[in-house]
PDB file of N, CA and C in Angstrom:
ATOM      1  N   UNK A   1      20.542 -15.674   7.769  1.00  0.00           N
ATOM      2  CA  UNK A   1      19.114 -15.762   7.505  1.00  0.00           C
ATOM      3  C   UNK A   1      18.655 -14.472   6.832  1.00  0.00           C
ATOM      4  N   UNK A   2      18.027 -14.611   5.750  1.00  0.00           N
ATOM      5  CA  UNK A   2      17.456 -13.103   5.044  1.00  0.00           C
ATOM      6  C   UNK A   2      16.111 -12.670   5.870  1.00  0.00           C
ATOM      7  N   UNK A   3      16.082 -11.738   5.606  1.00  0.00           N
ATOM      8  CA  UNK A   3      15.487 -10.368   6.454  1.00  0.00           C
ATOM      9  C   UNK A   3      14.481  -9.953   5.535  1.00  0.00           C
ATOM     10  N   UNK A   4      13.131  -9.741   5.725  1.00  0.00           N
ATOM     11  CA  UNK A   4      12.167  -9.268   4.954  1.00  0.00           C
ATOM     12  C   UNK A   4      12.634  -8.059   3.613  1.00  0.00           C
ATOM     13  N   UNK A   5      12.066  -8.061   2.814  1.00  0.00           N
ATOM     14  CA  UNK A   5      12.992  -7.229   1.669  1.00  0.00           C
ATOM     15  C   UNK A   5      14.015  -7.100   1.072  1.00  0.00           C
ATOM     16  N   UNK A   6      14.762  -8.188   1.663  1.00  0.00           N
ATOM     17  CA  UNK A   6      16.363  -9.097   1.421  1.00  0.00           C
ATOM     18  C   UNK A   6      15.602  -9.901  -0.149  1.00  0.00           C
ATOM     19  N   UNK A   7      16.793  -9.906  -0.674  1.00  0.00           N
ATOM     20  CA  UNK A   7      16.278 -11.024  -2.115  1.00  0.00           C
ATOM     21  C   UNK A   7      15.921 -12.390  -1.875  1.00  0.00           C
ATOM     22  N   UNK A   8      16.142 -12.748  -0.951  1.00  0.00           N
ATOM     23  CA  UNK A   8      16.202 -14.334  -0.249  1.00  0.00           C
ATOM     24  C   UNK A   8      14.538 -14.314  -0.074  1.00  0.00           C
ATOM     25  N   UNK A   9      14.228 -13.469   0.573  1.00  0.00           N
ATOM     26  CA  UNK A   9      13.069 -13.537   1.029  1.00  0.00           C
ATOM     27  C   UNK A   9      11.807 -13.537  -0.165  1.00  0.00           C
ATOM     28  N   UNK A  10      11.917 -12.131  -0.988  1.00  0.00           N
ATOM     29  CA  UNK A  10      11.405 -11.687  -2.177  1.00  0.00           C
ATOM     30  C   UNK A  10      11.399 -13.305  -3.083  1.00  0.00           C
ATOM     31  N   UNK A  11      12.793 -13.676  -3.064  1.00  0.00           N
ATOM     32  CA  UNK A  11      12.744 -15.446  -4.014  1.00  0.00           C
ATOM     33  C   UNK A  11      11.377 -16.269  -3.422  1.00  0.00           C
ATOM     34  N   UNK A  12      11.657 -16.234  -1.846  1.00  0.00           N
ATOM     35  CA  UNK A  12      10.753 -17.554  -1.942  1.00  0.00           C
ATOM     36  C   UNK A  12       9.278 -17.037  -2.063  1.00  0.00           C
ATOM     37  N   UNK A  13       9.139 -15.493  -1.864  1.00  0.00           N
ATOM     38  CA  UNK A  13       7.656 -15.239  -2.265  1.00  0.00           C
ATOM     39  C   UNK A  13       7.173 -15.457  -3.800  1.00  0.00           C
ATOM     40  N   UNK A  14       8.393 -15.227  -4.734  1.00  0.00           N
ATOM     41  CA  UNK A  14       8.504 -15.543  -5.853  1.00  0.00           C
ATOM     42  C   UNK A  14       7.715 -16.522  -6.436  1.00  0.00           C
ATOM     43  N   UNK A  15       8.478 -17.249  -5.906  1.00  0.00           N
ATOM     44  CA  UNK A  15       8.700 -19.179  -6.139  1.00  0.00           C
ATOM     45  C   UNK A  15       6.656 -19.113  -5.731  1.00  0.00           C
ATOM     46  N   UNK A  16       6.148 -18.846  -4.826  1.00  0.00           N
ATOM     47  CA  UNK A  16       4.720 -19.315  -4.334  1.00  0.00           C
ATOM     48  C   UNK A  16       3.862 -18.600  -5.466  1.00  0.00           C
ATOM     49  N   UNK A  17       4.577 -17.625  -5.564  1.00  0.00           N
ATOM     50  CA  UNK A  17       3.280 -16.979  -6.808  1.00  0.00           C
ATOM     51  C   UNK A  17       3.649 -17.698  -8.228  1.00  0.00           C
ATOM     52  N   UNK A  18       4.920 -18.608  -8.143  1.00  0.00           N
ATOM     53  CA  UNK A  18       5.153 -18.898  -9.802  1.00  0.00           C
ATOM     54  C   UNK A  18       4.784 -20.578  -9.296  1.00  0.00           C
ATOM     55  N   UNK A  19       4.002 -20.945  -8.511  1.00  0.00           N
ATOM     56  CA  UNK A  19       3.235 -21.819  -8.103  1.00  0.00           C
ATOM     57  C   UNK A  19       1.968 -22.060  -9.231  1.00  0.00           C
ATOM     58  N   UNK A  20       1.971 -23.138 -10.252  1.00  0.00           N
ATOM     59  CA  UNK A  20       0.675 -23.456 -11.247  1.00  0.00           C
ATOM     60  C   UNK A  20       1.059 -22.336 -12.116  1.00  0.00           C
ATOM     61  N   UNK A  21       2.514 -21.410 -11.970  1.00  0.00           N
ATOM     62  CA  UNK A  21       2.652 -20.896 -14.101  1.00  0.00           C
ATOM     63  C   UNK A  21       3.983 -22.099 -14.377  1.00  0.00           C
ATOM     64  N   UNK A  22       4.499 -22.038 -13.333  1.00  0.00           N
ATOM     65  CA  UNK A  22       5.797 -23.171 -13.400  1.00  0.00           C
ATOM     66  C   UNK A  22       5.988 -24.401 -12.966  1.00  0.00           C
ATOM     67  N   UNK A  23       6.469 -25.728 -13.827  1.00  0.00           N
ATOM     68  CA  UNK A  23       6.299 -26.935 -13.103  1.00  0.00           C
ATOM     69  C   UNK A  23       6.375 -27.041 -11.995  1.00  0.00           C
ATOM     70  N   UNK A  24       5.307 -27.710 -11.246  1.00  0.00           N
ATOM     71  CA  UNK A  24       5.479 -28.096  -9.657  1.00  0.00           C
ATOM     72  C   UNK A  24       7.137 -28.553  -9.700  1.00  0.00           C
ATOM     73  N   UNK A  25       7.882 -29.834 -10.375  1.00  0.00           N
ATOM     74  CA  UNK A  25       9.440 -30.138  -9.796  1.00  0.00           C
ATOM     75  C   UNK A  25       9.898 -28.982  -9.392  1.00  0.00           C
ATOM     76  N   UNK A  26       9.894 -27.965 -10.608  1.00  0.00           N
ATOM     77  CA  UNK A  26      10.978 -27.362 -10.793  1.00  0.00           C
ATOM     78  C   UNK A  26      10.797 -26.132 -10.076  1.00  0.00           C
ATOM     79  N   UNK A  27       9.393 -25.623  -9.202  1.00  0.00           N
ATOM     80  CA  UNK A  27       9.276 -25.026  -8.338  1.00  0.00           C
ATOM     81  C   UNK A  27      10.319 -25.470  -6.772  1.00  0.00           C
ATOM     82  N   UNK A  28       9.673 -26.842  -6.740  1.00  0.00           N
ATOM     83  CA  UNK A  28      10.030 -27.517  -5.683  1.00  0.00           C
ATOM     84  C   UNK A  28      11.573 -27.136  -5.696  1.00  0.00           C
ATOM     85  N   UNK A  29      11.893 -27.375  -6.565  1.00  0.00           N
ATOM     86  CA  UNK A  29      13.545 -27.983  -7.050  1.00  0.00           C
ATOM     87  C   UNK A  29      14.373 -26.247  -6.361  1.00  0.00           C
ATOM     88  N   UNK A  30      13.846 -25.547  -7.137  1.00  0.00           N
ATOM     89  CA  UNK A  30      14.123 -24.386  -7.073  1.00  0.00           C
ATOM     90  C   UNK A  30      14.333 -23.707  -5.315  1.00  0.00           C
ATOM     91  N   UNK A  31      13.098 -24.258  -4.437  1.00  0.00           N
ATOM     92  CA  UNK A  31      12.715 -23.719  -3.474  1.00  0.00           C
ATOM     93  C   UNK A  31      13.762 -24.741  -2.432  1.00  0.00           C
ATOM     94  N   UNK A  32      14.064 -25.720  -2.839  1.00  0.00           N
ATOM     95  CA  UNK A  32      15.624 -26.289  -2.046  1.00  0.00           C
ATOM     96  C   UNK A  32      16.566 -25.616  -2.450  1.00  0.00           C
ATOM     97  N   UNK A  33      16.497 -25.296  -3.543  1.00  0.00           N
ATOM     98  CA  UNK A  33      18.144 -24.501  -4.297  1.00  0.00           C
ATOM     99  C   UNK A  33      18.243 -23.301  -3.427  1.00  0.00           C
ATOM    100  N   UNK A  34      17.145 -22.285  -3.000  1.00  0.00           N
ATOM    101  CA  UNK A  34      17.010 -21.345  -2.443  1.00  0.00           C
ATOM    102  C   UNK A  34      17.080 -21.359  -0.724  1.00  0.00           C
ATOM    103  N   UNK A  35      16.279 -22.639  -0.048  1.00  0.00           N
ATOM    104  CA  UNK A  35      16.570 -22.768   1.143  1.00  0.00           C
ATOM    105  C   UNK A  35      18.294 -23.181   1.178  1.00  0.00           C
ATOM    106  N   UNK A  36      19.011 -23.699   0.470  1.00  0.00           N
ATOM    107  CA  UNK A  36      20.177 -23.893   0.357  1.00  0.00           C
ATOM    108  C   UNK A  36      21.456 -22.169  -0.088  1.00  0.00           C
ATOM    109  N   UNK A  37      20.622 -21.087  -0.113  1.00  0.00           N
ATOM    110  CA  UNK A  37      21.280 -19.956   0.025  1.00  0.00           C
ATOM    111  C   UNK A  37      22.145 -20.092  -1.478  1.00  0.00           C
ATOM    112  N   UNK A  38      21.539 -20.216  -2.268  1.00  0.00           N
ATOM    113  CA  UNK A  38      21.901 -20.091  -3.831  1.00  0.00           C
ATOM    114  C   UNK A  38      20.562 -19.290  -4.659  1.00  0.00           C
ATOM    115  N   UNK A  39      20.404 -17.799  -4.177  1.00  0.00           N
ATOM    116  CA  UNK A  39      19.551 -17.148  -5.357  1.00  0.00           C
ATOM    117  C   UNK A  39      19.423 -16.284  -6.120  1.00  0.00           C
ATOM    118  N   UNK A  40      20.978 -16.371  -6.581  1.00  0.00           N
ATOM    119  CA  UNK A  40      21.438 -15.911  -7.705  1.00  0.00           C
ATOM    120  C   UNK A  40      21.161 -17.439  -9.150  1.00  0.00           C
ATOM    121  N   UNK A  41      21.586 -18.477  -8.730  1.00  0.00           N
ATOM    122  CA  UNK A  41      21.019 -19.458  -9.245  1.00  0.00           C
ATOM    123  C   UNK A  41      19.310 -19.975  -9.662  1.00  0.00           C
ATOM    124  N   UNK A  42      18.486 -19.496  -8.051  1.00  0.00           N
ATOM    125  CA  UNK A  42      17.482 -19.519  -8.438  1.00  0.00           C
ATOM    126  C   UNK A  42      16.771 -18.445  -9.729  1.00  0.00           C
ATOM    127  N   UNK A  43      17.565 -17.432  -9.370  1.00  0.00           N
ATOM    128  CA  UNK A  43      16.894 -16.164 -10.156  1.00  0.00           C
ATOM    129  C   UNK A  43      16.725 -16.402 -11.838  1.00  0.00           C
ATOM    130  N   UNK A  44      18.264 -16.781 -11.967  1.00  0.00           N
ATOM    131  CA  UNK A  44      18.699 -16.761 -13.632  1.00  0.00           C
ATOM    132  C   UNK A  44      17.509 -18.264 -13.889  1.00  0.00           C
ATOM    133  N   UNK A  45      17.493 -19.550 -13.186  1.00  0.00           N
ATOM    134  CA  UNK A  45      16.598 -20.490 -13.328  1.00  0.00           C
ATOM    135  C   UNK A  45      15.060 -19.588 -13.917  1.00  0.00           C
ATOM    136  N   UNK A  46      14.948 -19.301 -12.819  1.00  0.00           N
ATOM    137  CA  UNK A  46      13.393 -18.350 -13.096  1.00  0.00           C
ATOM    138  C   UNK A  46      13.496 -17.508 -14.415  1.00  0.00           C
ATOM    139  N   UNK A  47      14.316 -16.608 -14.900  1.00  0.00           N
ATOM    140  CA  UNK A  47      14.828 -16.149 -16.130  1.00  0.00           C
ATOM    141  C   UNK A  47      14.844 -16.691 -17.114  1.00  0.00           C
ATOM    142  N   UNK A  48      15.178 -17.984 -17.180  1.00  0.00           N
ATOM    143  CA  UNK A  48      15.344 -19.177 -18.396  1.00  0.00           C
ATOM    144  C   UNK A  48      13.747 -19.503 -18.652  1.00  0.00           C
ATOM    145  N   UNK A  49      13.438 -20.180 -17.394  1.00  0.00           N
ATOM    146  CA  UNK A  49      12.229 -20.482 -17.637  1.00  0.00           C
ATOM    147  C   UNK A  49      10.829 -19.788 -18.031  1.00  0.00           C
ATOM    148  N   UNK A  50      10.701 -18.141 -17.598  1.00  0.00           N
ATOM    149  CA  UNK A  50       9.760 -17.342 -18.081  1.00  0.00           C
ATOM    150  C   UNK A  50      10.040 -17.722 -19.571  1.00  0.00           C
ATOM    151  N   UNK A  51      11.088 -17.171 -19.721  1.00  0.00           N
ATOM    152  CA  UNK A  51      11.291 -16.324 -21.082  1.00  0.00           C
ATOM    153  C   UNK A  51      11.160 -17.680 -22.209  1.00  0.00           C
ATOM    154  N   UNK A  52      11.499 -19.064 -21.594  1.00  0.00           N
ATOM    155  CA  UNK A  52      11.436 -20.342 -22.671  1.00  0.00           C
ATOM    156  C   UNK A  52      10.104 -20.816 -22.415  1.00  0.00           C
ATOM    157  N   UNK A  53       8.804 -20.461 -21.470  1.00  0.00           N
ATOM    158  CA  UNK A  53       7.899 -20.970 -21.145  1.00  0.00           C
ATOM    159  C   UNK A  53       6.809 -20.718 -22.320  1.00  0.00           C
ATOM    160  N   UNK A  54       6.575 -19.209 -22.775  1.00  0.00           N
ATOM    161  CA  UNK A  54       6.894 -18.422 -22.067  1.00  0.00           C
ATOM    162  C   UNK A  54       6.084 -18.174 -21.024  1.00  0.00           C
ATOM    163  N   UNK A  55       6.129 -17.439 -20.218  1.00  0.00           N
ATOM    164  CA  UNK A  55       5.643 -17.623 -18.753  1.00  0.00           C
ATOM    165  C   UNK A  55       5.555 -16.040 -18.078  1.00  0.00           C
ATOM    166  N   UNK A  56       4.784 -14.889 -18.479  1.00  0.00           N
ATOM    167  CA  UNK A  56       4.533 -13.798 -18.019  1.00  0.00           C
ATOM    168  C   UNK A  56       4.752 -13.478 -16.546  1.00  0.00           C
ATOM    169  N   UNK A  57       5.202 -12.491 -16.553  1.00  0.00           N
ATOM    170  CA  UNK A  57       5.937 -12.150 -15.131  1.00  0.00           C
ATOM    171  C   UNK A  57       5.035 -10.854 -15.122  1.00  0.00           C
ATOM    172  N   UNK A  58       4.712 -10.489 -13.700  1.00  0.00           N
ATOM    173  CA  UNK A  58       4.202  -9.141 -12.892  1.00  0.00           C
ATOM    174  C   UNK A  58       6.103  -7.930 -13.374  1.00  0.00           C
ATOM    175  N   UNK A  59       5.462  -7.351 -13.288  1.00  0.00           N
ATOM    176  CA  UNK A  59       6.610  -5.825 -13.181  1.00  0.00           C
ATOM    177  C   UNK A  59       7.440  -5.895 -11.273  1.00  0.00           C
ATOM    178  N   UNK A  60       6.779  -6.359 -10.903  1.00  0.00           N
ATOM    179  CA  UNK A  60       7.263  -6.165  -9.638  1.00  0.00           C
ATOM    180  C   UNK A  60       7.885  -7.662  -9.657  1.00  0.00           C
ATOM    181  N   UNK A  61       7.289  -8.924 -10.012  1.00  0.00           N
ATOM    182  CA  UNK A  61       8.226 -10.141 -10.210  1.00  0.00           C
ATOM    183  C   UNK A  61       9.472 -10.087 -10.965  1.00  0.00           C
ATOM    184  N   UNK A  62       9.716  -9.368 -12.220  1.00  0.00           N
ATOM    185  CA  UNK A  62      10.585  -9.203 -12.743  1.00  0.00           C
ATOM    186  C   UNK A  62      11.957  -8.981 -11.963  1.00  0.00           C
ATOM    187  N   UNK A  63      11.008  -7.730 -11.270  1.00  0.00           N
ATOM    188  CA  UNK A  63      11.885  -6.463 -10.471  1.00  0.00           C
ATOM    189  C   UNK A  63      12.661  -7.405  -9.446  1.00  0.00           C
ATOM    190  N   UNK A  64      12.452  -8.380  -8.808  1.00  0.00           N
ATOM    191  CA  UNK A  64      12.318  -8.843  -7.777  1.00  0.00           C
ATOM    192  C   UNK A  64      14.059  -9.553  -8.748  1.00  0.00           C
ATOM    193  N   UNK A  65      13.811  -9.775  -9.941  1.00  0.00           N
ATOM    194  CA  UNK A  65      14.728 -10.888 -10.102  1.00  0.00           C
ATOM    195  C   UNK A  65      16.134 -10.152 -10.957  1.00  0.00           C
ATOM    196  N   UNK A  66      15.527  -8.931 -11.489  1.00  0.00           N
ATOM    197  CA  UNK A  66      16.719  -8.434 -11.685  1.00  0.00           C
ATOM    198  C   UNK A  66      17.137  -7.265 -10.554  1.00  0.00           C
ATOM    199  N   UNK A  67      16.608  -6.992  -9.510  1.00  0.00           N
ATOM    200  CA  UNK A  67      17.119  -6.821  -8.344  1.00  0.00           C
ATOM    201  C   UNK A  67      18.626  -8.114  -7.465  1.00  0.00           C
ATOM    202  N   UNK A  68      18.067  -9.087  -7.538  1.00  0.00           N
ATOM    203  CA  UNK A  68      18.940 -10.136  -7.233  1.00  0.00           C
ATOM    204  C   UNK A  68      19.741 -10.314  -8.207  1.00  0.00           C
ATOM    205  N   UNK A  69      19.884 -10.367  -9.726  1.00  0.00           N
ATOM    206  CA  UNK A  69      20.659 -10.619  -9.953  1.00  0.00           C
ATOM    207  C   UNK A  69      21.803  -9.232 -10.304  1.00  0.00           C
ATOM    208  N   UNK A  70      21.474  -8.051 -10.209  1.00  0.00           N
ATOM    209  CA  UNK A  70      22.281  -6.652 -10.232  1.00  0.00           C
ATOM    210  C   UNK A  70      23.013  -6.836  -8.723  1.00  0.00           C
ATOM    211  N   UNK A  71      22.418  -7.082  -8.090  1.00  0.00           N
ATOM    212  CA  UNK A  71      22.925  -7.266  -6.248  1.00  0.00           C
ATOM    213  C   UNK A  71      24.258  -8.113  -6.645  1.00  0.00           C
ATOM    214  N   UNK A  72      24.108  -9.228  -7.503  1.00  0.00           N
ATOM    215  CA  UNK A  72      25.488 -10.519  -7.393  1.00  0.00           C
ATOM    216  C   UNK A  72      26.071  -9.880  -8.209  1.00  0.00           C
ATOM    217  N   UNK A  73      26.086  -8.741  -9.463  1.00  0.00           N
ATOM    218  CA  UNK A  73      26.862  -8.605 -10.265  1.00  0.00           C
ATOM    219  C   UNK A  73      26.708  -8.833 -11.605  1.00  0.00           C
ATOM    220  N   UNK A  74      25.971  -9.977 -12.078  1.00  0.00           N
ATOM    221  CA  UNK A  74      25.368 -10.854 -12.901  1.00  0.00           C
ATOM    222  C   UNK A  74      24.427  -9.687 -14.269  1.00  0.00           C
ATOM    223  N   UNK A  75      24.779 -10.461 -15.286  1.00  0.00           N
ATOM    224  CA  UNK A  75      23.662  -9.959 -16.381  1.00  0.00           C
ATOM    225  C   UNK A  75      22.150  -9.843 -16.064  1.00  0.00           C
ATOM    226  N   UNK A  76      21.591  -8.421 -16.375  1.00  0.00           N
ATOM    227  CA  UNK A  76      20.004  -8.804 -16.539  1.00  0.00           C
ATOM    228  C   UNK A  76      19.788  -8.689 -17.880  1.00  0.00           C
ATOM    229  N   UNK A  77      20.371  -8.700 -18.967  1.00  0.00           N
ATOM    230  CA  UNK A  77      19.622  -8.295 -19.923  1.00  0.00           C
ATOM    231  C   UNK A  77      18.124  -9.528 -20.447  1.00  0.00           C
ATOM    232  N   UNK A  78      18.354 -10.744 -19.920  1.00  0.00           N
ATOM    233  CA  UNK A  78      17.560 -11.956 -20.119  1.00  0.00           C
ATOM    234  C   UNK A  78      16.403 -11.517 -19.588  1.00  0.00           C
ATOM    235  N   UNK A  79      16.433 -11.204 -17.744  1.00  0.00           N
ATOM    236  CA  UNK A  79      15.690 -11.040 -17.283  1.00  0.00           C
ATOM    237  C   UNK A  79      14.825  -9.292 -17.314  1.00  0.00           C
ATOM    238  N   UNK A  80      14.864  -8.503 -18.119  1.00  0.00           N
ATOM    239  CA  UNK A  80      14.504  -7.285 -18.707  1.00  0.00           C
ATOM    240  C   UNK A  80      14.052  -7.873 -20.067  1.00  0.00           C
ATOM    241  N   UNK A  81      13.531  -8.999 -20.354  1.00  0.00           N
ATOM    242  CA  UNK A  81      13.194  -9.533 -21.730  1.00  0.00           C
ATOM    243  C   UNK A  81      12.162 -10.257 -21.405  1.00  0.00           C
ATOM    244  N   UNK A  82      12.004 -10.310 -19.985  1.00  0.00           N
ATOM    245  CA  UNK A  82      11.090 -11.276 -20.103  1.00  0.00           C
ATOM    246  C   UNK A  82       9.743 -10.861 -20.344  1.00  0.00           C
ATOM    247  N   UNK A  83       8.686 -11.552 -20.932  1.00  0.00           N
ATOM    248  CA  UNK A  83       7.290 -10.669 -20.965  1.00  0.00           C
ATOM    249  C   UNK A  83       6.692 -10.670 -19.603  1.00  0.00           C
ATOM    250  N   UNK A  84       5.881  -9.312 -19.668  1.00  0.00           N
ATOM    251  CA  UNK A  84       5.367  -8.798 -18.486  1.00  0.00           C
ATOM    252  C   UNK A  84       3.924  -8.872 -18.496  1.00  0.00           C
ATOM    253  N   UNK A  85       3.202  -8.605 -17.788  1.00  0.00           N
ATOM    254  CA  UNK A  85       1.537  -8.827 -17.547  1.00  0.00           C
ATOM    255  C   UNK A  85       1.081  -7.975 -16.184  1.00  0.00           C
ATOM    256  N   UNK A  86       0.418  -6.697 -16.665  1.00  0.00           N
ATOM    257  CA  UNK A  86       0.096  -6.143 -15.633  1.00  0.00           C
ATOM    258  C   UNK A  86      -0.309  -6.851 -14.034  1.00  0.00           C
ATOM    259  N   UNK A  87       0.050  -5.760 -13.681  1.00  0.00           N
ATOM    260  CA  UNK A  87      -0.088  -6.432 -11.944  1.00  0.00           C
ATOM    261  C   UNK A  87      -1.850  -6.779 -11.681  1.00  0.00           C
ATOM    262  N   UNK A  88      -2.783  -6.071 -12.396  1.00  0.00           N
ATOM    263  CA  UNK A  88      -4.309  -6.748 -11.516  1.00  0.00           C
ATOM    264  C   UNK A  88      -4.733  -7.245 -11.975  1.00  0.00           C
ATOM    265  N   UNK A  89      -3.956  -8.031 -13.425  1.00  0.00           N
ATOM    266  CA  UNK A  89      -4.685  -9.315 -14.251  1.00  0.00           C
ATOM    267  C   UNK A  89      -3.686 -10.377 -13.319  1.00  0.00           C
ATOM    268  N   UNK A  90      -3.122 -10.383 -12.903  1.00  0.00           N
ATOM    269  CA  UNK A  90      -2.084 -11.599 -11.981  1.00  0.00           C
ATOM    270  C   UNK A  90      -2.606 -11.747 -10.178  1.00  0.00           C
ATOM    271  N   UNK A  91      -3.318 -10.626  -9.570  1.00  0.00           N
ATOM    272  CA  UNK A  91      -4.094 -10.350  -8.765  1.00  0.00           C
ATOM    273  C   UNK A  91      -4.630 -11.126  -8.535  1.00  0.00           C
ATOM    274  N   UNK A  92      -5.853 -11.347  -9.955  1.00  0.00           N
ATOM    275  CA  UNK A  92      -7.101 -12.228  -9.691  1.00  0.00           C
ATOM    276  C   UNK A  92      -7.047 -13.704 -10.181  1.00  0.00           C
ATOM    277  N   UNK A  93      -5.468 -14.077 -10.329  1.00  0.00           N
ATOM    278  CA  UNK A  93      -5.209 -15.592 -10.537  1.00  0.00           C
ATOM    279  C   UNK A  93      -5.282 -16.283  -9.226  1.00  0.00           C
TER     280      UNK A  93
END
């Protein structure tokens, strides 16, 4: 079970704030992939989808995802591409 500040955890807070920028399925979809202990999968998903949406990410959302995916080993250069949007214009969404 992940532990507050664990990437597991950080994902599914993720997933709630990318709630209405990202299709409801593929939120949903995502948030089984993740209760199923795959979020290295979820991450790069979230990666694809900003960056093909495109779909602005917080600095600290980013962080969140190339944190998880440096943890597995995995490329960030996708997810260091993605566009960003200050943190207190995303605040007041």
């Amino acid at each position: 079970m992940t532990q507050p500040g664990e990437p597991g955890t950080d994902l599914f807070r993720l997933l709630r704030a990318l709630a209405g920028r990202l299709p409801e399925e593929l939120v949903a979809a995502l948030g089984k992939r993740l209760a199923g202990n795959h979020p290295v999968e979820v991450a790069h998903a979230i990666v694809f989808a900003a960056v093909a949406g495109p779909v602005p990410l917080t600095d600290s959302e980013a962080d969140v995802l190339i944190a998880t995916l440096t943890a597995a080993g995995q490329n960030v250069g996708m997810a260091k591409a993605v566009t960003r949007t200050p943190e207190a214009a995303r605040s007041h969404c």
